[in-house]
Protein backbone atom coordinates (compact mmCIF):
# COMPACT_ATOMS: atom_id res chain seq x y z
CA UNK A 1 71.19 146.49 83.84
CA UNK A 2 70.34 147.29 80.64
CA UNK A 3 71.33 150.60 80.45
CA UNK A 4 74.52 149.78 81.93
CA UNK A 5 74.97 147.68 78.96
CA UNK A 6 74.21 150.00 76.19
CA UNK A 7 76.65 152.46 78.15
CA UNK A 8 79.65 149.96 78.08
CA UNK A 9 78.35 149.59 74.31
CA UNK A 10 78.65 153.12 73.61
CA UNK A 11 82.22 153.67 75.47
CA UNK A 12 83.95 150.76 73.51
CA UNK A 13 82.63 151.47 70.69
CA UNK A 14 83.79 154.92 70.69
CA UNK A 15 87.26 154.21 72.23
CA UNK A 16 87.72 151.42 69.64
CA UNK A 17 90.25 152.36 66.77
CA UNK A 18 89.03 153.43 63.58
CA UNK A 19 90.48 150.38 61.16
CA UNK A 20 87.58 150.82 58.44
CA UNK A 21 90.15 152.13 56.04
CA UNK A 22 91.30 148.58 55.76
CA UNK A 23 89.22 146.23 57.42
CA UNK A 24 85.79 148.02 55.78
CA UNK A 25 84.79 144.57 53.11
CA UNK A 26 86.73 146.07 49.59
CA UNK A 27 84.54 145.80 46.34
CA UNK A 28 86.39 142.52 45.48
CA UNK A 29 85.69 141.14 49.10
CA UNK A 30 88.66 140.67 50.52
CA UNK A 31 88.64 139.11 53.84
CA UNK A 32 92.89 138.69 54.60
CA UNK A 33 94.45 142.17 53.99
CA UNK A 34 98.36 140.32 54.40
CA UNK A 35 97.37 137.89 50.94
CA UNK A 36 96.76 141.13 48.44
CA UNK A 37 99.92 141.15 46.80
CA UNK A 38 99.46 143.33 43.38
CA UNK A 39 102.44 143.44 40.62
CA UNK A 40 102.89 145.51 37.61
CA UNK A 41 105.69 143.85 35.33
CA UNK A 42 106.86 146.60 32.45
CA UNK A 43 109.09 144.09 29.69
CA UNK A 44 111.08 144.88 27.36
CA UNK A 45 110.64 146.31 23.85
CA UNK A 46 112.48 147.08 20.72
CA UNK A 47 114.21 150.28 22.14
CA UNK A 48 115.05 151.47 25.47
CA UNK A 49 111.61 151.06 27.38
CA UNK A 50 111.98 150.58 30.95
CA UNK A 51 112.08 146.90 32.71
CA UNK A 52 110.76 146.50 35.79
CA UNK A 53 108.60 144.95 38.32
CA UNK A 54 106.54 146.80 41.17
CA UNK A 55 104.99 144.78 44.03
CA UNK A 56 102.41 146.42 46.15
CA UNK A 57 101.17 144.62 49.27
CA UNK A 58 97.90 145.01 51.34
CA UNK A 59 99.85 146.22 54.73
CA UNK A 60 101.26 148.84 52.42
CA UNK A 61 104.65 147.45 51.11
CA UNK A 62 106.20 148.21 47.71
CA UNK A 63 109.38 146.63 46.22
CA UNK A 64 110.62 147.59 43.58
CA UNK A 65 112.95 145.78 41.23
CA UNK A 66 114.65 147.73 38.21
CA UNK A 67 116.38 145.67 35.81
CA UNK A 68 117.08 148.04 32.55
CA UNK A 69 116.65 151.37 31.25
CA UNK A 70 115.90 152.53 34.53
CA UNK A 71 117.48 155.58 36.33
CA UNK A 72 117.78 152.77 39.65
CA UNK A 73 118.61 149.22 38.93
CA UNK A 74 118.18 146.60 41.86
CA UNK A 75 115.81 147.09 44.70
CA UNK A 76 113.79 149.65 46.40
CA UNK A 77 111.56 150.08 48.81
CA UNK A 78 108.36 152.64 50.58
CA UNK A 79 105.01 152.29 52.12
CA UNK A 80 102.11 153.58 51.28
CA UNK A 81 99.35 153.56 52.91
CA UNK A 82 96.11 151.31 53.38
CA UNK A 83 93.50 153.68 52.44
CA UNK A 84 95.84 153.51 48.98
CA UNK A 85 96.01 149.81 48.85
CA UNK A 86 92.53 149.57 49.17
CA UNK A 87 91.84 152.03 46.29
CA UNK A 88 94.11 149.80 44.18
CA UNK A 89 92.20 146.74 45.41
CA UNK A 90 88.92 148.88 43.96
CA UNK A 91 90.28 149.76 40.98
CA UNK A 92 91.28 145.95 40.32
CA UNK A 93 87.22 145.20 41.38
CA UNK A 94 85.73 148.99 39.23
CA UNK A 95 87.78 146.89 35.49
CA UNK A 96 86.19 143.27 36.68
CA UNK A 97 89.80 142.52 36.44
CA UNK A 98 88.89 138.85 37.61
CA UNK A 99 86.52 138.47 34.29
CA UNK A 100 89.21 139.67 31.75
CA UNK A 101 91.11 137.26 29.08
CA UNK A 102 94.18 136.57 30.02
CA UNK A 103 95.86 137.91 27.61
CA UNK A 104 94.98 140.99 25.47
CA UNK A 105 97.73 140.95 22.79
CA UNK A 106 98.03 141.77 19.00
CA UNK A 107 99.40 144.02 16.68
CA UNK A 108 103.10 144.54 15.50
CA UNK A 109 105.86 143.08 18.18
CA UNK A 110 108.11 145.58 19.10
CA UNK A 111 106.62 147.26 22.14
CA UNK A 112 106.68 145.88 25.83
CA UNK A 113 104.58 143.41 27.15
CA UNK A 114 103.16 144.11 30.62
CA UNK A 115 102.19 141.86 33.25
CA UNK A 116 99.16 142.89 35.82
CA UNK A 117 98.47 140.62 38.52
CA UNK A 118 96.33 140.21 41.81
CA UNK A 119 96.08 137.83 44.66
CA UNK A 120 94.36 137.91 47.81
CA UNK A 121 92.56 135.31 49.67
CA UNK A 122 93.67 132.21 47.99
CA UNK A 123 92.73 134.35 44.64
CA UNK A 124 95.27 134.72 41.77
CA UNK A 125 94.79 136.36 37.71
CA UNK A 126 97.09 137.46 36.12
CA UNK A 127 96.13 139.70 32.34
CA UNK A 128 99.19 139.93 29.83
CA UNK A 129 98.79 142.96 28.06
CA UNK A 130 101.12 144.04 24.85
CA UNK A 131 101.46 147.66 24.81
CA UNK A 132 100.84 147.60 21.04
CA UNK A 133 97.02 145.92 21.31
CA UNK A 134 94.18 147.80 21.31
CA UNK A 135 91.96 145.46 22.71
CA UNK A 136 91.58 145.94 27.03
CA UNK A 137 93.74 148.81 26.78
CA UNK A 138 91.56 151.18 28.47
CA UNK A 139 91.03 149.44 31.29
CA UNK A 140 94.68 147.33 31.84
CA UNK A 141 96.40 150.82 30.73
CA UNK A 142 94.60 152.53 33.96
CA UNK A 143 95.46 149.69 36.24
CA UNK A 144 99.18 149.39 34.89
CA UNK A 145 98.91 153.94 35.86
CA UNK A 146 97.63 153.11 39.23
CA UNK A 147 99.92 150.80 40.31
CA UNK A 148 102.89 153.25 39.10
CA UNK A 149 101.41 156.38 40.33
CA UNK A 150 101.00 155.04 43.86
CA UNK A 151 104.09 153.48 43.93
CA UNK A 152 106.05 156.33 42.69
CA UNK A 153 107.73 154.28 40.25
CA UNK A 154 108.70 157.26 38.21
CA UNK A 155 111.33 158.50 40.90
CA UNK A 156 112.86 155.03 40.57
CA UNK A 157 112.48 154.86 36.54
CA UNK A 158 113.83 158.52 35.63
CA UNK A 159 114.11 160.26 32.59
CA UNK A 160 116.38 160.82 30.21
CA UNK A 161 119.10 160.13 33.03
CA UNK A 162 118.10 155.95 32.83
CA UNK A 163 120.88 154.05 33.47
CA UNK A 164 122.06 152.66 30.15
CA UNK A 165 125.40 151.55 31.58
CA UNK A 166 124.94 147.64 32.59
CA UNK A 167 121.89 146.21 30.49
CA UNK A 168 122.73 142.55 31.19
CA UNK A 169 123.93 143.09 34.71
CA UNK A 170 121.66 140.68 37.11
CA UNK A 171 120.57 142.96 40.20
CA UNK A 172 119.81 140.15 43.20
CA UNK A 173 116.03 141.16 43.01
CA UNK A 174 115.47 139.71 39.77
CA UNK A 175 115.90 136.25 41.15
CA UNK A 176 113.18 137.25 44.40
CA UNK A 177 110.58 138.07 41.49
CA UNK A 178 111.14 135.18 39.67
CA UNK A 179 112.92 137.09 36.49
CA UNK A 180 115.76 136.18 34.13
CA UNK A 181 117.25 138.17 31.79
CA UNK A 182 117.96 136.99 28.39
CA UNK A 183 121.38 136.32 27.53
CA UNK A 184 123.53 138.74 25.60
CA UNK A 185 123.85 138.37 22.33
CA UNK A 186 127.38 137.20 21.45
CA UNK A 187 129.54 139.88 19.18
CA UNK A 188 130.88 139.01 16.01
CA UNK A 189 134.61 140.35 16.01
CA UNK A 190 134.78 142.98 12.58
């Protein structure tokens, strides 16, 4: 009997699928892969620095939302996949992103101001970061990489083709992040 048991042991356990990618605890301890939701939000700056928001969820999911001086304005969308999302997740856990300030910001105030959140789990921080600091750059700067790099953000971003043509156009996806644009500033007639 028993070694009918250890047999039917064996044969599940080798049939079973392989989920540790995912389901293996991640170095923050997340128990509900579907609650990580991570976001990078790039502001704007004195110039032409890109505005956005990236989204990247723990089945995968990224949305996108470009609002100006980006080569794609409005909504996009790709997968990646969950041996990814859990290397974000680890990266979040490697810069003890849950002890930071929550906001690391000084310095002169004409660069962008950048948003990095997490949430899993009932969990939420979010660290404001001012591209001009140099306080937590280190570590927010290689988080705010990560989340681009696996997101591909730079296809959606561009170069020197960014779209320059409608800065205070509203694209629907603003509203689904929870963003406003400011309003324009009115033009005195010369």
């Amino acid at each position: 009997m028993r070694r009918a048991f250890l047999s039917a042991l064996l044969v599940l356990t080798a049939c079973s699928p392989d989920n540790s990618s995912i389901t293996a605890r991640s170095k923050l301890g997340v128990k509900d892969w579907d609650s990580v939701q991570m976001r990078l939000d790039r502001g704007m700056c004195f110039g032409a620095c890109p505005w956005y928001v990236v989204e990247v969820r723990g089945d995968g999911a990224v949305r996108y939302c470009g609002l100006m001086h980006v080569r794609e304005v409005g909504e996009r969308t790709r997968r990646i996949s969950k041996d990814e999302v859990r290397a974000l997740v680890d990266l979040f856990a490697d810069a003890n992103f849950l002890s930071l300030a929550a906001e690391y910001v000084d310095g002169p105030t004409d660069g962008a101001m950048y948003a990095v959140s997490i949430s899993f789990d009932g969990n939420e921080k979010t660290v404001l970061h001012y591209s001009g600091s140099g306080t937590g750059t280190a570590l927010l700067g290689q988080l705010e990489e990560a989340l681009d790099r696996a997101a591909n953000t730079a296809e959606w971003i561009g170069g020197d083709e960014r779209n320059e043509a409608r800065p205070y156009e509203i694209p629907a996806c603003a509203r689904a992040f929870g963003l406003t644009l400011p309003e324009p500033m009115p033009v005195e007639p010369s």
